[in-house]
N, C-alpha and C. Protein backbone atom coordinates (compact mmCIF):
# COMPACT_ATOMS: atom_id res chain seq x y z
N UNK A 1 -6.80 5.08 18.56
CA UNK A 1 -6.57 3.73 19.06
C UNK A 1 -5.61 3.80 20.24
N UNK A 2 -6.14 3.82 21.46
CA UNK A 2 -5.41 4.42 22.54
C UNK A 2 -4.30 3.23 22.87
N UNK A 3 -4.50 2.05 23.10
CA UNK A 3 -3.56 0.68 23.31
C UNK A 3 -3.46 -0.23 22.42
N UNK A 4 -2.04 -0.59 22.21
CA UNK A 4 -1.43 -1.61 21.28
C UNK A 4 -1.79 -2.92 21.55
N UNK A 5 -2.41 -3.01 22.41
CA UNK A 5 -3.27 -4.58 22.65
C UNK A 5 -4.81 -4.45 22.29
N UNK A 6 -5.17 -3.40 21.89
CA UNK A 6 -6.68 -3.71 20.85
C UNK A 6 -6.21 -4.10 18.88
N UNK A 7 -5.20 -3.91 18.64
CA UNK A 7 -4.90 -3.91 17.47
C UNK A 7 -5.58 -5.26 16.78
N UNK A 8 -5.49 -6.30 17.37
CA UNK A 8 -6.65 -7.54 17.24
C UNK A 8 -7.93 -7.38 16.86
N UNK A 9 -8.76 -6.93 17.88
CA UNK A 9 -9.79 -6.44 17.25
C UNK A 9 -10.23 -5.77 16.66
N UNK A 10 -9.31 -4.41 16.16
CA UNK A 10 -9.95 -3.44 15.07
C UNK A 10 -9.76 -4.31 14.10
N UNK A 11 -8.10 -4.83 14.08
CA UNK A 11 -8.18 -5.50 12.46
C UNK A 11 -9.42 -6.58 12.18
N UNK A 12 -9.53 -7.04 13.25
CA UNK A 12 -10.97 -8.13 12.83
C UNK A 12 -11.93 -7.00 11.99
N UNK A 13 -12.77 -5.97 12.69
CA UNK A 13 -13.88 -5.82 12.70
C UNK A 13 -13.37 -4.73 10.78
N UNK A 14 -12.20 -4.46 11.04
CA UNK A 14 -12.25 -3.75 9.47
C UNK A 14 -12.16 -5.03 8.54
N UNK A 15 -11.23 -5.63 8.69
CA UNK A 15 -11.58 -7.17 7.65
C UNK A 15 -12.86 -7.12 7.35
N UNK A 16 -13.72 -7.35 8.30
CA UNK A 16 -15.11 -7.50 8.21
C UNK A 16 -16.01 -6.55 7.17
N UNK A 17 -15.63 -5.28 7.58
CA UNK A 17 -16.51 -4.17 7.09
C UNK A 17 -15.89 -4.38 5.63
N UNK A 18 -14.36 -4.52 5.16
CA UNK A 18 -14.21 -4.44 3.88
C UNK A 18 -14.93 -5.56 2.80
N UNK A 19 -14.89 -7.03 3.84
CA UNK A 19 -15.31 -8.21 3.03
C UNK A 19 -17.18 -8.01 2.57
N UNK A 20 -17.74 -7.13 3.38
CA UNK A 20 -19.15 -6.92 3.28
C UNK A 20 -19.53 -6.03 2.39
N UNK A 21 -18.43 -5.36 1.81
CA UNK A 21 -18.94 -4.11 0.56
C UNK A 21 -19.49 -5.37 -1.03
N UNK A 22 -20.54 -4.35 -1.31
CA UNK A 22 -20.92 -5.13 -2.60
C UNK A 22 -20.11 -4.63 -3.59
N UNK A 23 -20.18 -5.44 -4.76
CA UNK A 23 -19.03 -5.18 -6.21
C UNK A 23 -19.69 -4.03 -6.16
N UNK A 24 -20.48 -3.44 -6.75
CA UNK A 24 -21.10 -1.88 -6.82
C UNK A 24 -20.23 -1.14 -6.11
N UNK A 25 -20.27 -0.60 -4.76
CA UNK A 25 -19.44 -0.26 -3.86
C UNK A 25 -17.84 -0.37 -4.31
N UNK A 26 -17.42 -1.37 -4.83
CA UNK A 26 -16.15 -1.48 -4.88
C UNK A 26 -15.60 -0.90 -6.28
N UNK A 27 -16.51 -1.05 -7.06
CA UNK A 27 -16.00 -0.21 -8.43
C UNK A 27 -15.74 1.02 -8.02
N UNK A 28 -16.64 2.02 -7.47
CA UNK A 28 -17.40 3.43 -6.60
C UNK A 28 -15.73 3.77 -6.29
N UNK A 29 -15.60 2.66 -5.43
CA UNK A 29 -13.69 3.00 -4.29
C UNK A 29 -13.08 3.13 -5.22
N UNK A 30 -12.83 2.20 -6.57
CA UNK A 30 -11.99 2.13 -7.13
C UNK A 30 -11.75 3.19 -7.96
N UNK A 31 -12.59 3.88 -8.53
CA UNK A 31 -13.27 4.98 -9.60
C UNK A 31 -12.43 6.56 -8.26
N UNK A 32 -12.94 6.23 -6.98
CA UNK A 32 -12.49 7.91 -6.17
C UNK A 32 -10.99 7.32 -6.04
N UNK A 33 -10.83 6.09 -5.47
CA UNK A 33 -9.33 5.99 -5.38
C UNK A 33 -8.23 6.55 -6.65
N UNK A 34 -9.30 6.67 -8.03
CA UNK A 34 -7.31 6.71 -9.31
C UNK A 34 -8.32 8.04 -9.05
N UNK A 35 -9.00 8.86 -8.75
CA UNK A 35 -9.22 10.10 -8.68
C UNK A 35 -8.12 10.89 -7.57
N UNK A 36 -8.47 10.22 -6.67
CA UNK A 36 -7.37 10.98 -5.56
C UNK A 36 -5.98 10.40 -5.77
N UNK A 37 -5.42 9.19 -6.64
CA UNK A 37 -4.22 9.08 -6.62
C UNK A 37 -3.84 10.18 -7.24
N UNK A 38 -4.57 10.45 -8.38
CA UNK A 38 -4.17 11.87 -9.76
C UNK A 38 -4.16 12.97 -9.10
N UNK A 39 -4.32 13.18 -8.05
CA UNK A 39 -4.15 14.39 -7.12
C UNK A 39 -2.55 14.51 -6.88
N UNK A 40 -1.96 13.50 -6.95
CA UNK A 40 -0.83 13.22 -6.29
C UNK A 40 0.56 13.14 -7.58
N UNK A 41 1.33 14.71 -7.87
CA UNK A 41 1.99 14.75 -9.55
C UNK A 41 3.22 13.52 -9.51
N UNK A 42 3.35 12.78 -8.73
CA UNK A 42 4.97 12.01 -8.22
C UNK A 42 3.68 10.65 -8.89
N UNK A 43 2.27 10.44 -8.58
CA UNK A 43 1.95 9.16 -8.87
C UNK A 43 1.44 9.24 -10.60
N UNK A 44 1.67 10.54 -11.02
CA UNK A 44 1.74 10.66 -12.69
C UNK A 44 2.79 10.50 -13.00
N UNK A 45 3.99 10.71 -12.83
CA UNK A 45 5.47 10.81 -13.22
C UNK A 45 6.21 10.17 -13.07
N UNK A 46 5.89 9.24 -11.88
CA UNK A 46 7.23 8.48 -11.32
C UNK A 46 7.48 7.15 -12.07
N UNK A 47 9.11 6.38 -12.21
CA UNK A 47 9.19 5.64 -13.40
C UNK A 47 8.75 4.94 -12.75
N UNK A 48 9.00 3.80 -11.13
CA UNK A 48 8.86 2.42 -10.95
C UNK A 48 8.22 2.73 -10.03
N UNK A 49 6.67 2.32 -9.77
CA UNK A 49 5.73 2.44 -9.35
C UNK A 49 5.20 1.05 -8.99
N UNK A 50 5.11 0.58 -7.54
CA UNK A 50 4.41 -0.72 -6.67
C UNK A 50 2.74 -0.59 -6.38
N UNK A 51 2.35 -1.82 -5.99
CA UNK A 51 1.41 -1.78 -5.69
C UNK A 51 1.20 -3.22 -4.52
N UNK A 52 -0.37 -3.50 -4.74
CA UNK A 52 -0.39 -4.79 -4.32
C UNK A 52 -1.84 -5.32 -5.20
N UNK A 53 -1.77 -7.06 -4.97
CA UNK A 53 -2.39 -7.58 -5.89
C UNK A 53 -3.97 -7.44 -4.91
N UNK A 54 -5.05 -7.09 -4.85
CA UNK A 54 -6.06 -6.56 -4.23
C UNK A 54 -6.62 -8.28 -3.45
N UNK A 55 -6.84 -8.54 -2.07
CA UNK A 55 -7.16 -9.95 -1.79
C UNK A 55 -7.91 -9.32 -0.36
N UNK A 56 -9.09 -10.20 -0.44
CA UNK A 56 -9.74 -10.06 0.81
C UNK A 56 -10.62 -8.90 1.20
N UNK A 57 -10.82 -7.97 0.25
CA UNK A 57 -11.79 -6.65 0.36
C UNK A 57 -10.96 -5.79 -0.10
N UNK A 58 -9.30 -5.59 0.00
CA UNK A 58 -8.79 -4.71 -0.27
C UNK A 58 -9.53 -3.62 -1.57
N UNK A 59 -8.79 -2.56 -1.28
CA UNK A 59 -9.17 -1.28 -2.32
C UNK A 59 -8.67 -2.01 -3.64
N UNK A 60 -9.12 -2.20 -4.91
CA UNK A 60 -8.50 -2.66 -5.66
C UNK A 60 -7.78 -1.40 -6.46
N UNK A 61 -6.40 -1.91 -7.20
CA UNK A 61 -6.07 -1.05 -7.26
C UNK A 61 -6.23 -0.94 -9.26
N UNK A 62 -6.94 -1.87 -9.62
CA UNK A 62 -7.11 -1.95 -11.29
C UNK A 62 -7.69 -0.43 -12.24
N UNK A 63 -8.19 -0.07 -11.73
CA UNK A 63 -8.26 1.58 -11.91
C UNK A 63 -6.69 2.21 -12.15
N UNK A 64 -6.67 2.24 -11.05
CA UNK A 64 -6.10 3.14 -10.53
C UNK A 64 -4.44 2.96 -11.95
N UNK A 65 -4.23 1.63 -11.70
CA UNK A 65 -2.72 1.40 -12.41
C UNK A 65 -2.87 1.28 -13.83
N UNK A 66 -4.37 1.28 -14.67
CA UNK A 66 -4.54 0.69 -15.65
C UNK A 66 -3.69 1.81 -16.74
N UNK A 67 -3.85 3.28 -16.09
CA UNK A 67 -2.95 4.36 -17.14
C UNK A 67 -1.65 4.08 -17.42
N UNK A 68 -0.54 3.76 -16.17
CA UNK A 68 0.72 3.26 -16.21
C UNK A 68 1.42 3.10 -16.87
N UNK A 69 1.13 2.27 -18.02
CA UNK A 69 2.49 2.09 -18.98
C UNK A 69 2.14 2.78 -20.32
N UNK A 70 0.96 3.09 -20.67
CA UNK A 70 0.98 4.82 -21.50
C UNK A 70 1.54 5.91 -21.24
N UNK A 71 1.59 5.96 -19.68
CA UNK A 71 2.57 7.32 -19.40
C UNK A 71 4.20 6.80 -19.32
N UNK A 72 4.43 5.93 -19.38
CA UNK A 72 6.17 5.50 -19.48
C UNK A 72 6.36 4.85 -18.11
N UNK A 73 5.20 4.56 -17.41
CA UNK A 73 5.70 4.19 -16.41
C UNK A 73 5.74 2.41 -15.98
N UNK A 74 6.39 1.95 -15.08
CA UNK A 74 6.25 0.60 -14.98
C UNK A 74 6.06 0.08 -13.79
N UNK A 75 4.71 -1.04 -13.67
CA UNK A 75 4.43 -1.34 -12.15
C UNK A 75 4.88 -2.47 -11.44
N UNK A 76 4.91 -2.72 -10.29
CA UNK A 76 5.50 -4.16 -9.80
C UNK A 76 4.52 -4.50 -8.82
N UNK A 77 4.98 -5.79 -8.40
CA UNK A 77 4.05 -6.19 -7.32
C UNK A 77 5.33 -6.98 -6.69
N UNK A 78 4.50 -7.48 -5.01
CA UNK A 78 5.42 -7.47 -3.91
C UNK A 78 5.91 -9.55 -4.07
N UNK A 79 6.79 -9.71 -3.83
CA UNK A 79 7.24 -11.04 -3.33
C UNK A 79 7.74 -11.31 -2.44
N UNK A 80 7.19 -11.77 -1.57
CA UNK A 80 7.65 -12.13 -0.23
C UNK A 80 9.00 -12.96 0.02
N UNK A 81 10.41 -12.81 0.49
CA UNK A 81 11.20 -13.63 0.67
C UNK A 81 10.97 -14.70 1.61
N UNK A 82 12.30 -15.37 1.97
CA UNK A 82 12.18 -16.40 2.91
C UNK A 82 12.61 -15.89 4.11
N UNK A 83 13.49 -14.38 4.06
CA UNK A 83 13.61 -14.07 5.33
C UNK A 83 12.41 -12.75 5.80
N UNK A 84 11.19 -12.96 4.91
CA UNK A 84 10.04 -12.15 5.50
C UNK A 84 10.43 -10.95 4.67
N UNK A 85 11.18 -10.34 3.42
CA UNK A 85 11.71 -9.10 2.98
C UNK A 85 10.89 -9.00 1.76
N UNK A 86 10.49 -8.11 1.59
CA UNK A 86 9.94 -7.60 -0.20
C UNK A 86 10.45 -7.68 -1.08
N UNK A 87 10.84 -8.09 -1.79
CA UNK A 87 11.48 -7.63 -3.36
C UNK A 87 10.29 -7.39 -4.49
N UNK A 88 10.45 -6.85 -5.36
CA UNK A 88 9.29 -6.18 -6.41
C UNK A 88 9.61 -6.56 -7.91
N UNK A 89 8.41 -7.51 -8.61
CA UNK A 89 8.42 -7.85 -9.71
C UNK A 89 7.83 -6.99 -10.90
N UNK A 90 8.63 -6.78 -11.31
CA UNK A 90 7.41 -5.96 -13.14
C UNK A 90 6.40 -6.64 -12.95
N UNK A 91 4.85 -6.27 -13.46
CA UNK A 91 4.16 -6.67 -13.72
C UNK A 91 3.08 -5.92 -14.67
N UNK A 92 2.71 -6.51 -15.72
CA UNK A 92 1.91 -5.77 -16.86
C UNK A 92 0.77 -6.65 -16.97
N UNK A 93 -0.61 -5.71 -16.94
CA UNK A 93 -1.79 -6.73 -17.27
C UNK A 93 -1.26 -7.65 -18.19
N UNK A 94 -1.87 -8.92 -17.75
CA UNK A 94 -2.00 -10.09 -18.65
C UNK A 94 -0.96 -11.30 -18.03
N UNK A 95 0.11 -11.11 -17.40
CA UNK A 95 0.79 -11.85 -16.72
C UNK A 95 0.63 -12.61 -15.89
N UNK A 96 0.93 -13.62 -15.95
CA UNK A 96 0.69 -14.60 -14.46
C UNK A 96 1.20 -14.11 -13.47
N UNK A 97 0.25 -14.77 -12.81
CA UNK A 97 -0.03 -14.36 -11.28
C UNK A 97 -0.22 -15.80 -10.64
N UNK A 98 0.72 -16.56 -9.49
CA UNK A 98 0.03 -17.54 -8.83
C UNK A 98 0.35 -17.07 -7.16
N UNK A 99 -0.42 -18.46 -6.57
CA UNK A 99 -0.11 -18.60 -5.23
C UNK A 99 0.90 -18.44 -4.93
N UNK A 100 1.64 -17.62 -3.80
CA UNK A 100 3.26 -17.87 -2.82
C UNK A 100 2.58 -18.67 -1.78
N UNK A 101 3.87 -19.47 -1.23
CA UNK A 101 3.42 -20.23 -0.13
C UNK A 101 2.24 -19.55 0.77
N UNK A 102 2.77 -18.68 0.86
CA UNK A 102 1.72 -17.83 2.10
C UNK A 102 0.25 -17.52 1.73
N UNK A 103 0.07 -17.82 0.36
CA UNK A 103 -1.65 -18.18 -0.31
C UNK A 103 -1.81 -16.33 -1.11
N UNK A 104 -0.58 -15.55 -0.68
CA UNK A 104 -0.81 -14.55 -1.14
C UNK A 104 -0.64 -14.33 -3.04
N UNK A 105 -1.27 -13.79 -4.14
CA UNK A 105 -0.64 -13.77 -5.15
C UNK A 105 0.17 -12.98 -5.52
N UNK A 106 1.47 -13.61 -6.49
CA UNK A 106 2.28 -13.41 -6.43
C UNK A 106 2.96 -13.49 -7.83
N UNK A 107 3.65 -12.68 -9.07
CA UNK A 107 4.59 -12.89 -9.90
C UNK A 107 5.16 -14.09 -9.66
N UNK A 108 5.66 -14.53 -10.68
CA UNK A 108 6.71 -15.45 -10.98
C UNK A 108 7.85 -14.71 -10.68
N UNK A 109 9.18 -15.00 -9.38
CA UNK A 109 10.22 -14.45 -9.52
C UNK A 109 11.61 -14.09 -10.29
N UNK A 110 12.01 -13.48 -11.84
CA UNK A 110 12.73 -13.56 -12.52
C UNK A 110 13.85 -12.17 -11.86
N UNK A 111 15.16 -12.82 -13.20
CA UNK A 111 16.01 -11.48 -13.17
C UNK A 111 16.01 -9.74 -12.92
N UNK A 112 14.35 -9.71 -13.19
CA UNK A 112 14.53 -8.28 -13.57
C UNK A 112 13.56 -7.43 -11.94
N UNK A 113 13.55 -8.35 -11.16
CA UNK A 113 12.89 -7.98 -9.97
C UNK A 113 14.02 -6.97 -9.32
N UNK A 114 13.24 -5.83 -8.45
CA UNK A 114 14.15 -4.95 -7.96
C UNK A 114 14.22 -4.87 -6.54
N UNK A 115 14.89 -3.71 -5.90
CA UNK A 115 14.87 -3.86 -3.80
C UNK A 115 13.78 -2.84 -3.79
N UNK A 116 13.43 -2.63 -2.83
CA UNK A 116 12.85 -1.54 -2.29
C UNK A 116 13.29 0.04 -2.48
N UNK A 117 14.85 -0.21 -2.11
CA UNK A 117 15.19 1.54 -2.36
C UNK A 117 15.26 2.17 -3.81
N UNK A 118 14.94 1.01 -4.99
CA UNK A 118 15.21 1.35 -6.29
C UNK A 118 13.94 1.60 -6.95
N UNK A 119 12.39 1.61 -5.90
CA UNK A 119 11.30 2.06 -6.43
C UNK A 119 11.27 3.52 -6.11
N UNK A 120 9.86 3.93 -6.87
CA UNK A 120 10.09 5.71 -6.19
C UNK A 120 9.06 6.00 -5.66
N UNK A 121 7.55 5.21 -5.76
CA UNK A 121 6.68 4.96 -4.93
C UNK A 121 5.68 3.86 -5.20
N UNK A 122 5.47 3.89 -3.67
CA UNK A 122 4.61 2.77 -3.19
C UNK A 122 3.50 2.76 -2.99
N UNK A 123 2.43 1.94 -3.24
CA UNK A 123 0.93 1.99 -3.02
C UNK A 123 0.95 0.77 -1.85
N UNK A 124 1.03 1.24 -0.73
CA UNK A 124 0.78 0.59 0.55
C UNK A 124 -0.68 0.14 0.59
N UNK A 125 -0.82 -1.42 0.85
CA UNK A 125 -2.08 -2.11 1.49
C UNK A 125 -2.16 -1.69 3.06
N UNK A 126 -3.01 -1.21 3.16
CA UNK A 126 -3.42 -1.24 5.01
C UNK A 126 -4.74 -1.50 5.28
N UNK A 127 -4.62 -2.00 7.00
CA UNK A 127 -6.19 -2.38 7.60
C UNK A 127 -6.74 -0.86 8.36
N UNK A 128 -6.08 -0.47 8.71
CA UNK A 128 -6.37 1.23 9.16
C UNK A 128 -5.23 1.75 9.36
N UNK A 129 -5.70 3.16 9.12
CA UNK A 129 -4.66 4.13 9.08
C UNK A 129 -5.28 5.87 10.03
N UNK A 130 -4.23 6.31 10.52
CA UNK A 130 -4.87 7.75 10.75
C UNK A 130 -3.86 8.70 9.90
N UNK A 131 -4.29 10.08 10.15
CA UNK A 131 -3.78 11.43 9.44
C UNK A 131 -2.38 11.91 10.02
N UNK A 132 -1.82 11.07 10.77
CA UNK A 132 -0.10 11.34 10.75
C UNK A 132 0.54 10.48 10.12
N UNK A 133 -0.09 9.83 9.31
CA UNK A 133 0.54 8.46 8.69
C UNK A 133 0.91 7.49 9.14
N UNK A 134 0.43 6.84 10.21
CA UNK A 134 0.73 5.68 11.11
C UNK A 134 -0.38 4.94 9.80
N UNK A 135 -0.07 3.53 10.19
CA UNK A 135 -0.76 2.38 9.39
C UNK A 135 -0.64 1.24 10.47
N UNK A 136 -2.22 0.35 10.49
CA UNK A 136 -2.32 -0.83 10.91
C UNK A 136 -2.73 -1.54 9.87
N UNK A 137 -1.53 -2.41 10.04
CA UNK A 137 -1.57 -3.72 9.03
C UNK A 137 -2.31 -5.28 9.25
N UNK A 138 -1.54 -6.04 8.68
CA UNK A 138 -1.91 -7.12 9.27
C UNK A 138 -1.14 -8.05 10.32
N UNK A 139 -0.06 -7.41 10.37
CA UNK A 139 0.67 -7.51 11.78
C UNK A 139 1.82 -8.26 11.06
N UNK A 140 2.17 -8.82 10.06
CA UNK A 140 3.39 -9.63 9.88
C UNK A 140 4.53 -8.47 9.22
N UNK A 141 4.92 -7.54 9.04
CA UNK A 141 5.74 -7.04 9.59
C UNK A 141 6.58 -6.88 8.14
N UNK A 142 6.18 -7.21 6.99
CA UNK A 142 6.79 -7.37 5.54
C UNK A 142 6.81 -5.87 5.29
N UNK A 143 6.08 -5.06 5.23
CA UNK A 143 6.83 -3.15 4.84
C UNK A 143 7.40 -2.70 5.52
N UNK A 144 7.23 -3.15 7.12
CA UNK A 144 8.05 -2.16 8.07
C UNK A 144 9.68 -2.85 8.10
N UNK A 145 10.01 -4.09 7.71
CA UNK A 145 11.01 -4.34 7.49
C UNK A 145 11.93 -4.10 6.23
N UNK A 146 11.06 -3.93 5.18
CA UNK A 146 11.65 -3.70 3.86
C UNK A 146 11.98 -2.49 3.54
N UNK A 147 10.58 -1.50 4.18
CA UNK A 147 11.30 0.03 4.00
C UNK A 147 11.73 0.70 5.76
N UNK A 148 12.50 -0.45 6.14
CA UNK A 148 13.21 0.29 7.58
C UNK A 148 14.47 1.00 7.21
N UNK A 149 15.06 1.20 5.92
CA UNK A 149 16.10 1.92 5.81
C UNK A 149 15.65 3.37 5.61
N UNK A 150 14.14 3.67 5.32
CA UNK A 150 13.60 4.95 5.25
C UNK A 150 12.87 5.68 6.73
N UNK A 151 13.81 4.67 7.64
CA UNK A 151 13.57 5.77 9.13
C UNK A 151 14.92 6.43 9.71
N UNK A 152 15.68 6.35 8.91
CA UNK A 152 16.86 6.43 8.98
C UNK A 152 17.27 8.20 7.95
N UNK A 153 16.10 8.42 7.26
CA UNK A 153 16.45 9.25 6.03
C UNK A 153 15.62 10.45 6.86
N UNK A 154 15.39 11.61 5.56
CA UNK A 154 15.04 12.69 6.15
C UNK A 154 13.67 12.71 4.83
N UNK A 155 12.62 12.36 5.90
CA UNK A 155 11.22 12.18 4.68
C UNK A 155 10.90 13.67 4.68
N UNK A 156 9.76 13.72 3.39
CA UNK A 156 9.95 12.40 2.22
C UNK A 156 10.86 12.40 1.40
N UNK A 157 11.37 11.10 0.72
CA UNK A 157 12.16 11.37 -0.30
C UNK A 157 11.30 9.90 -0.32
N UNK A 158 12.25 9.48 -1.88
CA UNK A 158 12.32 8.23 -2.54
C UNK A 158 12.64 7.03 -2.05
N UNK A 159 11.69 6.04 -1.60
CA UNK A 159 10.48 5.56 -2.77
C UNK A 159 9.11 6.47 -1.71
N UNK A 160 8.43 7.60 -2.55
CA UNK A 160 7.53 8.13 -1.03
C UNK A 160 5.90 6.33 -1.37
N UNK A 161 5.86 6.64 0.25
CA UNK A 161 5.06 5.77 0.70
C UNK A 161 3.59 5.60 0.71
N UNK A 162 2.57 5.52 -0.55
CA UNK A 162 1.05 5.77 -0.08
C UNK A 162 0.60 4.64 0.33
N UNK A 163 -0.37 4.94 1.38
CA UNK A 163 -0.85 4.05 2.12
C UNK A 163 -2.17 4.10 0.94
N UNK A 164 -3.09 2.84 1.18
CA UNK A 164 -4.19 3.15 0.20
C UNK A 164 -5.42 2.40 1.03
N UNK A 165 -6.43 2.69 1.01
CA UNK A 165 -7.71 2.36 2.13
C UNK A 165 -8.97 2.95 1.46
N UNK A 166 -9.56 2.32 2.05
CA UNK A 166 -11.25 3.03 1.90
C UNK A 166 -11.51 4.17 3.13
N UNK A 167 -12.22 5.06 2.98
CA UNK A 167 -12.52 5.90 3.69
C UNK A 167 -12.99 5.67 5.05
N UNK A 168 -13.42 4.75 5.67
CA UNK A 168 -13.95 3.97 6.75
C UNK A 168 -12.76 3.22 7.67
N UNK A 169 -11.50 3.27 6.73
CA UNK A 169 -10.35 2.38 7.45
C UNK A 169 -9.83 3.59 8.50
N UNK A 170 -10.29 4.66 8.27
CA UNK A 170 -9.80 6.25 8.95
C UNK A 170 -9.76 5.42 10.52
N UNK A 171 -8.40 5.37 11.45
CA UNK A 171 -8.59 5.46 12.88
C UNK A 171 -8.47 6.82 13.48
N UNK A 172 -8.50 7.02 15.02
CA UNK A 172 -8.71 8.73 14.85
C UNK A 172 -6.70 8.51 15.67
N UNK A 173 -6.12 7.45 16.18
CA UNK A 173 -4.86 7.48 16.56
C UNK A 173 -4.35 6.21 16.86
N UNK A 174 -3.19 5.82 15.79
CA UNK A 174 -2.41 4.57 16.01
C UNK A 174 -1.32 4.80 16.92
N UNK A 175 -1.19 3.82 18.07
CA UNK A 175 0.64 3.66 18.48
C UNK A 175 1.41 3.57 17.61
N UNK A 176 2.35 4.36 17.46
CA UNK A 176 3.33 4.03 16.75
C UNK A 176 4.35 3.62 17.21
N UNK A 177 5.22 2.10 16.66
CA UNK A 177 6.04 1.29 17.77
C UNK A 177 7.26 1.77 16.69
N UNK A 178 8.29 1.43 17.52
CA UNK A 178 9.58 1.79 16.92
C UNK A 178 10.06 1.39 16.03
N UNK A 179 9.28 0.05 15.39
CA UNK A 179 9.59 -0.15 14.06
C UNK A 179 8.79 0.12 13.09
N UNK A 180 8.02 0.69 13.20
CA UNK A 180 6.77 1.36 12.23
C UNK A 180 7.65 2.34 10.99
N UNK A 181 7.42 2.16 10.04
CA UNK A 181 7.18 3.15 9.13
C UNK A 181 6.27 3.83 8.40
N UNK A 182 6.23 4.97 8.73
CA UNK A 182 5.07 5.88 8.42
C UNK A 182 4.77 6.05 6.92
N UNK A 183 3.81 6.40 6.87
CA UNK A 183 3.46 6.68 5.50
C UNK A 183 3.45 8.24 5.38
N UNK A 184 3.99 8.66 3.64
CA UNK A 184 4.01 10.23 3.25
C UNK A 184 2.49 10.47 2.67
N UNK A 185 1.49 9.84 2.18
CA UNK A 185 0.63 10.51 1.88
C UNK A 185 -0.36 8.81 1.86
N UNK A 186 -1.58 9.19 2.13
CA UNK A 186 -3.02 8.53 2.60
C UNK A 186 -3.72 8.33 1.27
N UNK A 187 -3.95 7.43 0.43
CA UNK A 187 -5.06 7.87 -1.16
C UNK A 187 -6.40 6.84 -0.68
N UNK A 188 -7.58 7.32 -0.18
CA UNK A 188 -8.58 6.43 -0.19
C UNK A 188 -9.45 7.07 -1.32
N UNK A 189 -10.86 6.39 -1.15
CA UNK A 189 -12.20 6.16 -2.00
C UNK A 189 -12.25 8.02 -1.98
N UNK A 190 -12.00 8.58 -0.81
CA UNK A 190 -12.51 9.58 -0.90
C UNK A 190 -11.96 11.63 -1.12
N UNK A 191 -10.88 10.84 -0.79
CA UNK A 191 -9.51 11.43 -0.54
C UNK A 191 -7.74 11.48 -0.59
N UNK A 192 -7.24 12.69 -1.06
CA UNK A 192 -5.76 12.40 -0.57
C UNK A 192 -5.38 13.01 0.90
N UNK A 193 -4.36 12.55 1.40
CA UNK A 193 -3.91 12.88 2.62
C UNK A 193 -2.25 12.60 2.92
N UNK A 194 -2.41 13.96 2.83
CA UNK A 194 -0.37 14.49 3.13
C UNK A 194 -0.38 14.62 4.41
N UNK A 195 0.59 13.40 4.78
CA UNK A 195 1.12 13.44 6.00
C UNK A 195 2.58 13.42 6.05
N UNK A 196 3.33 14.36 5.16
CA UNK A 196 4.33 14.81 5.11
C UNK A 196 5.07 15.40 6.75
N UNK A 197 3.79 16.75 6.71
CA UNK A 197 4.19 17.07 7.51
C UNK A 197 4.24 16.73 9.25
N UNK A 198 3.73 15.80 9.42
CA UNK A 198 3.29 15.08 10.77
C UNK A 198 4.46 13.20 11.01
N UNK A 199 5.20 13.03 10.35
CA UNK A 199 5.55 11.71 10.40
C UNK A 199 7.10 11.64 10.26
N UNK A 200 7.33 12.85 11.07
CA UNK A 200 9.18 12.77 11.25
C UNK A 200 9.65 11.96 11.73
């Protein structure tokens, strides 16, 4: 993706391609996606483990998290603040889930919600991504602000960052702008992808 002024139209045309997969297809993603997460020993082990609630074609991630709290582990999902920041709710099948203003779903916000630096990894939503770990989002700017204290560190460490996509979201090169935070490892339909070593 040679210029930061096409970023408009890829995200259109992947929106597109994701909203056009049939349920068939999407079980398929979902089934290679907890295959290639299990590739990954930090997404068997780790205690506080994020995600996102799957909207709009996204990769769903119901596979993938359904092992979770058999292995001791516990998942959250994202809440958007008022100053645009993440904070992360427990969440266990069966729980409500409603609208946030922003139409996104969302936990009910209680006591036991945590920050960002107190997870240990993340299952990043993205609209494309390439193999140094750059990610195009949807442009509002909610991960690169929440985990901007992890450009500051010496990656990877904790909370490490998976980006998560279908195999088709592959770009062959994102700009990366100075507030970007990269992602440590890639989990799509088809694949894992360590970009450890490329995203200093």
């Amino acid at each position: 993706m040679p210029k930061q002024s096409e970023r408009g139209a890829i995200r259109g045309d992947l929106v597109q391609r994701r909203r056009q997969l049939k349920p068939a297809e999407r079980v398929a993603a979902a089934q290679g996606l907890r295959h290639s997460l299990e590739q990954l020993p930090e997404f068997l082990t780790d205690v506080n483990v994020a995600g996102y609630w799957a909207t709009g074609g996204e990769l769903p991630l119901n596979l993938a998290i359904a092992p979770l709290a058999g292995r001791g582990q516990q998942f959250y999902l994202p809440v958007v603040g008022t100053d645009k920041r993440l904070t992360f709710e427990p969440w266990n099948t069966g729980d409500e889930i409603k609208p946030s203003r922003l139409g996104i779903p969302e936990p009910t916000p209680s006591d036991n919600g945590i920050t960002p630096d107190r997870l240990d990894l993340v299952l990043v939503p993205l609209l494309g991504f390439d193999r140094r770990g750059n990610r195009l989002g949807f442009g509002g700017g909610y991960y690169d602000r929440s985990f901007a204290f992890l450009r500051e560190r010496t990656r990877p460490t904790r909370p490490l960052l998976v980006g998560i996509g279908y195999s088709f979201q592959e770009l062959d090169d994102i700009v990366r702008a100075d507030w970007d935070v990269t992602l440590d490892y890639i989990a799509t339909d088809k694949e894992l992808i360590d970009c450890t070593g490329s995203n200093k």
